[in-house]
Structures are given as C-alpha cells and as structure tokens.
Protein backbone atom coordinates (compact mmCIF):
# COMPACT_ATOMS: atom_id res chain seq x y z
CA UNK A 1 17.94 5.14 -0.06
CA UNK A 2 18.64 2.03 2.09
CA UNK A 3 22.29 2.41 3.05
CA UNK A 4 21.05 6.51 4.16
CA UNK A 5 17.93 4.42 5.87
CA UNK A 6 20.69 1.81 7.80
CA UNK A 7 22.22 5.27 8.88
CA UNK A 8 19.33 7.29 9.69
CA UNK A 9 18.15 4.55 11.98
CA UNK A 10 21.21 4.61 13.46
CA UNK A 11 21.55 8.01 14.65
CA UNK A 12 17.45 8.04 15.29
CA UNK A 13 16.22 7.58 19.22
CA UNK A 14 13.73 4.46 19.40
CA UNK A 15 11.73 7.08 21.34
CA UNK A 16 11.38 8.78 17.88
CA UNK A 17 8.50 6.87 15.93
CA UNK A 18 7.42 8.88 13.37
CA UNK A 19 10.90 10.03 11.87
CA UNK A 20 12.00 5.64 12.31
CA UNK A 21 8.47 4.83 10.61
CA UNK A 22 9.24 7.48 7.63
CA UNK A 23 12.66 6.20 7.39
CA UNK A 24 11.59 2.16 7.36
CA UNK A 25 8.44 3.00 4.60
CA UNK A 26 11.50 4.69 2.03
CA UNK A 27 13.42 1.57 2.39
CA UNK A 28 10.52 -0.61 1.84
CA UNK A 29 9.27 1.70 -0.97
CA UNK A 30 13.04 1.45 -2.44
CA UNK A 31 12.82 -2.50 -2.18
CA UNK A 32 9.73 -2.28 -4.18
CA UNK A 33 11.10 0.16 -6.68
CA UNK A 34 14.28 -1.72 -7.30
CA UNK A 35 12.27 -5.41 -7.62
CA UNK A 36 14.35 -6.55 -4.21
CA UNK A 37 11.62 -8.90 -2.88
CA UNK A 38 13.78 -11.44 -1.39
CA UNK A 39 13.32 -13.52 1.56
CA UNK A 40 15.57 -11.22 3.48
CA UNK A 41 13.95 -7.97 2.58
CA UNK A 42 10.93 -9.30 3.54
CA UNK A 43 12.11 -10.22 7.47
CA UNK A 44 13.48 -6.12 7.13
CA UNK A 45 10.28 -5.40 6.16
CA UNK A 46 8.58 -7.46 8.54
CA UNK A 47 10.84 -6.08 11.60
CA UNK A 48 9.79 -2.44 10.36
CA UNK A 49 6.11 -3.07 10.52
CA UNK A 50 6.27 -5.19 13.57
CA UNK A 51 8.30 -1.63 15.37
CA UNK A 52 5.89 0.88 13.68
CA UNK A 53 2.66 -1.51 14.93
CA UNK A 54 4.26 -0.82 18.65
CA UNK A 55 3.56 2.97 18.39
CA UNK A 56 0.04 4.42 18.43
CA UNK A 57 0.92 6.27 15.17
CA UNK A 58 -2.37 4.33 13.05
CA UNK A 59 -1.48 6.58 10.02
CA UNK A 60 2.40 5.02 10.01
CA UNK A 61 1.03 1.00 10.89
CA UNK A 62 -1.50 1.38 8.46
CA UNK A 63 1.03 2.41 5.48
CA UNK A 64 4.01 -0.11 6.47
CA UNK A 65 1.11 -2.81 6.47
CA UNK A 66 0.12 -2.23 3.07
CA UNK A 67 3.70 -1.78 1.76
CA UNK A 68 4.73 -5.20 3.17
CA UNK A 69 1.33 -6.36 1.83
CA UNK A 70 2.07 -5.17 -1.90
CA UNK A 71 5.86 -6.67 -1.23
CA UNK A 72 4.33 -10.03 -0.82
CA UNK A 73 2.40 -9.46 -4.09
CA UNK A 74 5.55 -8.82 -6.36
CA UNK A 75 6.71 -12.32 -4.22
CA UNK A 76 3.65 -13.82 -6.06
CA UNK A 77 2.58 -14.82 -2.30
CA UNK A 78 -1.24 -13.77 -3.07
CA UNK A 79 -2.71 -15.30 -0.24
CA UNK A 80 0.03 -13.78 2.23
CA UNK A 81 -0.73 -10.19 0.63
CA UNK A 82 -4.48 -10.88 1.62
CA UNK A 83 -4.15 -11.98 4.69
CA UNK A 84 -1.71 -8.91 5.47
CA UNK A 85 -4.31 -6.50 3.98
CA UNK A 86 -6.75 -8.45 6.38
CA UNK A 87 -4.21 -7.39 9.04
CA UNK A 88 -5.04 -4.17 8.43
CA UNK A 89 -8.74 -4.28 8.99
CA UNK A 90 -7.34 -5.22 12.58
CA UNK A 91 -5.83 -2.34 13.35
CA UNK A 92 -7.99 0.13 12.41
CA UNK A 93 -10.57 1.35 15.31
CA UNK A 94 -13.28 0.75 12.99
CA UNK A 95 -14.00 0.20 9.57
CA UNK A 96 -15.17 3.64 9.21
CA UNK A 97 -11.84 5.04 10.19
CA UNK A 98 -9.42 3.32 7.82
CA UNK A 99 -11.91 5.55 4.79
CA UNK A 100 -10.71 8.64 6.86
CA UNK A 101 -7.17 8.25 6.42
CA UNK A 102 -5.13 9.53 3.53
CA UNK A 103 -2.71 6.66 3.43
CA UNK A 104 -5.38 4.21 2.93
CA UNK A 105 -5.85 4.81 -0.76
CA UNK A 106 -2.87 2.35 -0.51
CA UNK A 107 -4.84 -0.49 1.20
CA UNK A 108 -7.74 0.29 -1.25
CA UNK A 109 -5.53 0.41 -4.40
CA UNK A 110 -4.16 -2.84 -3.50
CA UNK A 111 -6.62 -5.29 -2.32
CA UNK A 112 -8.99 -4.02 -5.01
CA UNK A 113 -5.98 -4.87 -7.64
CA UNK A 114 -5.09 -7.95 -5.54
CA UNK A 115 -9.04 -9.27 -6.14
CA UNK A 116 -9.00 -8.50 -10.03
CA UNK A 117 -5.81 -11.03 -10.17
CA UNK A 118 -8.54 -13.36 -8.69
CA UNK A 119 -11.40 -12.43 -11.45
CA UNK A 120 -13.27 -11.14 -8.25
CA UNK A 121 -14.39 -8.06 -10.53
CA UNK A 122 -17.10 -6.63 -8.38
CA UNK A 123 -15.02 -6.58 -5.15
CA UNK A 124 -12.16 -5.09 -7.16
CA UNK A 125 -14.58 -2.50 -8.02
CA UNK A 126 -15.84 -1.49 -4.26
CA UNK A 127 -12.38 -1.03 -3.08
CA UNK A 128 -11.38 0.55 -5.94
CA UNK A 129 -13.47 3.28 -5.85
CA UNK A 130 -13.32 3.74 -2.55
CA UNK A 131 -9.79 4.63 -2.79
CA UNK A 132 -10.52 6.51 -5.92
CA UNK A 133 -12.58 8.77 -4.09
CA UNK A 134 -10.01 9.07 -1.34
CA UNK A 135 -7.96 10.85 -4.50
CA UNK A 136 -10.64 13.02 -4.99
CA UNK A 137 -11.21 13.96 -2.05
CA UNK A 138 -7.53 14.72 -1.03
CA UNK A 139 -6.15 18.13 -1.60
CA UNK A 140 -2.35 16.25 -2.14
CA UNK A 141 -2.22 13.21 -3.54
CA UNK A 142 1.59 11.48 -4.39
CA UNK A 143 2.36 10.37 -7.70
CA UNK A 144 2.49 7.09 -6.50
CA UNK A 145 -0.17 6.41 -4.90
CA UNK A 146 -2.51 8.04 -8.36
CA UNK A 147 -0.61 5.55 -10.42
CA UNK A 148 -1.38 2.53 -8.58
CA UNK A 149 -5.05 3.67 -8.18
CA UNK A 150 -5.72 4.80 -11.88
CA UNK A 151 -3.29 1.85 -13.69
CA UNK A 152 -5.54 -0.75 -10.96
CA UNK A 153 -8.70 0.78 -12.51
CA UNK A 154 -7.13 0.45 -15.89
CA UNK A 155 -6.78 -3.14 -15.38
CA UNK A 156 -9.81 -4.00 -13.99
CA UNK A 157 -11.99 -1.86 -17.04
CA UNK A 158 -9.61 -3.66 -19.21
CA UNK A 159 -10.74 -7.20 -17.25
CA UNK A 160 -14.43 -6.83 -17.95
CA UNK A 161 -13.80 -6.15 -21.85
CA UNK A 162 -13.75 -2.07 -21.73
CA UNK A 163 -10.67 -1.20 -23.37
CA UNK A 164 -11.89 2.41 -24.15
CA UNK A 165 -12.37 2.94 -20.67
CA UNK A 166 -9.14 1.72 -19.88
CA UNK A 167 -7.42 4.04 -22.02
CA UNK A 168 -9.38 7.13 -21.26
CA UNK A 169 -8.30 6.11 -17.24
CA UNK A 170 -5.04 6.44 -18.23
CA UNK A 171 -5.30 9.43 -20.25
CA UNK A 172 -7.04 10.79 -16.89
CA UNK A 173 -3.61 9.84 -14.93
C-alpha cells in the first residue's frame, strides 16, 4: 500500500486534492495496520495532514487529523493525540458540524477511547456515543471504523465493572 501510495502521488497533479488526500489516509491507515509508528512515519504523516489541511476538503482534514491523532496513540504520546484531536475542534466550522460528518465517528471513537486510558469514564461515554450514533445513523459504515467504536465501548463497559455488557457489545459487532 505505501510503495503504490509513493507512486500514486507521483503521477497525481497537486491540483488534485481529493484523489492525494485518499492516497496519503491508505498509507497512514497501512502504518497503523502494520505497527510502523516511527519517528519518520510520523513527519510522513504529518506532511500529509499539513497538504490535506491546505484544501477546503473538511471531510479529508478532518480524517487525516484523527489518523495522525490515533498514530500518536500507538506512539504512547497521549497528550500529543489530545492535543491533535483538539486540533480538530479547530477546523471544524462549528461544533455542530463535525456531528454531521461521517468520518467523524473516527474523532469520536478515539478521544472517547483516548479519555477511558485516563479513567475519565463519563467523558469517554459522551463521545462515545456520539460516534455510536453516527453508526446508526449511517447507511455505510466501514469495518473499521465499527470495530474501533464497538471494541472502545467494550473497554470502557469493561472499565466501570460491566463485563456482561462488554461481551454482549462485542457480540453486537
């Protein structure tokens, strides 16, 4: 996926936003798949958000912010992972907006996970089912983005003491 990313980018016109941003959020997502987290990666990664922020594409900046955000979190850089999902509050119009968009079950998923590593168990709950409902409410919803939603709420039920819970959520994935 990366060396066909290198190539794609290549042969793709900087004009062309969309077809660069899909191309930079498979490399990231491969990067993440494969556990390649390194220092290196992440100034890739970095360089890929910093070119899809350029473009007014909010659905694209929105999803390379919270992949580079959940990169930082298999770093064990916590704090950088908030303050990128903080980033992302930034972008957005309004607050109101980012619940409109598809791809921010992502942003949800992962903060809300992000605040159960810090025992912040109500908090985790909020975002979590916002993005939960985002699923829901989504005709389409990638594999992906179900299992980091429904293993997140797994974790959290399992947090507070509710293993029962926990297992029917992952039943329900």
């Amino acid at each position: 996926a990366v060396s066909l990313e290198h190539q794609a980018l290549k042969l793709l016109p900087e004009a062309e936003v969309l077809p660069r941003a899909d191309a930079l959020a498979t490399t990231i997502r491969a990067y993440l798949v494969s556990g390649d987290v390194t220092p290196a990666t992440e100034r890739e990664v970095a360089a890929a958000v910093a070119f899809v922020r350029t473009s007014d594409h909010l659905f694209a900046t929105v999803s390379s912010m919270t992949l580079l955000a959940r990169l930082h979190v298999l770093q064990g850089r916590l704090r950088q992972a908030a303050a990128t999902y903080e980033q992302v509050l930034q972008v957005v119009p309004r607050p109101e907006v980012l619940q409109t968009l598809y791809v921010s079950l992502y942003y949800y998923f992962g903060l809300g996970d992000l605040l159960r590593e810090w025992n912040e168990l109500d908090a985790a709950e909020r975002h979590l089912a916002q993005g939960m409902a985002l699923v829901n409410e989504t005709l389409t919803v990638k594999p992906s983005g179900a299992m980091l939603g429904y293993t997140a709420l797994a974790r959290l039920q399992q947090a507070r003491g509710n293993t029962l819970a926990a297992f029917a959520t992952l039943d329900a994935l």
